[in-house]
Protein backbone atom coordinates (compact mmCIF):
# COMPACT_ATOMS: atom_id res chain seq x y z
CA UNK A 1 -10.12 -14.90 0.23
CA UNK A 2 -12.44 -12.87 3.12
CA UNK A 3 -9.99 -9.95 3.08
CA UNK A 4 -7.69 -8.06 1.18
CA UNK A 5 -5.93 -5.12 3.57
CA UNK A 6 -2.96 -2.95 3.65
CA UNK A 7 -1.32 -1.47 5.97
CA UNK A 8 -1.81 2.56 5.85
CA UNK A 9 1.80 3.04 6.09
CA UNK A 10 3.29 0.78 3.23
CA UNK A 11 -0.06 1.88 1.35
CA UNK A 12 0.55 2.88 -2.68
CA UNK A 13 3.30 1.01 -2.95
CA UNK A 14 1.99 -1.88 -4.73
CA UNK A 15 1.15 -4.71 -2.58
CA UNK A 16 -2.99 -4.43 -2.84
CA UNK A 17 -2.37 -4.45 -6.70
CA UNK A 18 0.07 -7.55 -6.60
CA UNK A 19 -2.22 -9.65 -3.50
CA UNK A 20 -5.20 -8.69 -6.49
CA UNK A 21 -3.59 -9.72 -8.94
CA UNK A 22 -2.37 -12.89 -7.34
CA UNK A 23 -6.03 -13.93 -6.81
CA UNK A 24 -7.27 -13.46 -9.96
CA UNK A 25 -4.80 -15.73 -11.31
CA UNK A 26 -5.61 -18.36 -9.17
CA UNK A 27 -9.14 -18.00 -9.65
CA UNK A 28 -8.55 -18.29 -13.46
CA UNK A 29 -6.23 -21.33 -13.13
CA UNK A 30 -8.88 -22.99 -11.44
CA UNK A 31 -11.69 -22.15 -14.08
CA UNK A 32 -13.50 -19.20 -12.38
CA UNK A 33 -14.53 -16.41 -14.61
CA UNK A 34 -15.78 -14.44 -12.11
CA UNK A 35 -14.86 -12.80 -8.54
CA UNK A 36 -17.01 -10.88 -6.42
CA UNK A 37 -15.97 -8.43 -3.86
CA UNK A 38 -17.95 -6.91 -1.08
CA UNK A 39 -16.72 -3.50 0.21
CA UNK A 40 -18.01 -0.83 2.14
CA UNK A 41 -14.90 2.05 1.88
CA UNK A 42 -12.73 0.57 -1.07
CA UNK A 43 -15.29 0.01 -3.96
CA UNK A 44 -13.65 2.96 -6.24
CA UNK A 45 -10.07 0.80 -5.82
CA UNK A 46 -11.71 -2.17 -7.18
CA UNK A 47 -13.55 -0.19 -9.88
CA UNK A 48 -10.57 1.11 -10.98
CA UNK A 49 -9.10 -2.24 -11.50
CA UNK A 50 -12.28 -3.13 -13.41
CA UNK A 51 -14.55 -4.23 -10.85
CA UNK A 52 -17.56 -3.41 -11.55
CA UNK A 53 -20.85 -2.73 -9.24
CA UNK A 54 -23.52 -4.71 -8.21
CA UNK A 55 -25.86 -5.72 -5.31
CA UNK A 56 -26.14 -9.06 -3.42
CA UNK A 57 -28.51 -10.23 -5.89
CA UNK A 58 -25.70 -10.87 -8.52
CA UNK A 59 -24.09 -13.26 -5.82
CA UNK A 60 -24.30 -16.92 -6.57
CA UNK A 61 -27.23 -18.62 -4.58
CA UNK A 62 -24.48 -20.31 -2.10
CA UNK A 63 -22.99 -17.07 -1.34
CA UNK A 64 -25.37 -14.31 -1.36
CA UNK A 65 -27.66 -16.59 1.07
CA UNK A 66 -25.82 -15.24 4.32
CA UNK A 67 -24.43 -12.04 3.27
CA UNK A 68 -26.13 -8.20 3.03
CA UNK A 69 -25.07 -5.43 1.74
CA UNK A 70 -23.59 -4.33 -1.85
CA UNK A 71 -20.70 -5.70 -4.44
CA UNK A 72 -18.61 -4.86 -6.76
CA UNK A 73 -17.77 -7.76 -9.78
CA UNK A 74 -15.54 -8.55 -12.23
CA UNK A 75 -16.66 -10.40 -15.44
């Protein structure tokens, strides 16, 4: 997934939470332990769902090879 957004008016109503959660149990069906997000304005949403932060140099080789900046993971 390159983006998880909602809208600001149907924001707090549950959709980010349920879109998260939707992910994450893909991502375990298919054997992956963990997910990495990259955020500039969200990280405290993330880190409230247990996210937790790091910097580019966490990334797996493959990923962190094109991308700059700071993340957020989840073991």
């Amino acid at each position: 997934m390159a983006c998880l957004t909602v809208n600001p008016d149907v924001q707090a109503q549950g959709d980010g939470e349920r879109i998260l959660k939707h992910m994450e149990n893909r991502a375990r069906a298919q054997g992956i332990s963990k997910l990495f997000v990259l955020t500039t304005r969200t990280a405290h949403w993330f880190i409230k769902r247990g996210f937790i932060p790091a910097t580019v140099d966490a990334l797996p080789k493959t990923a962190s090879a094109s991308i700059t900046g700071s993340a957020s993971r989840k073991s």
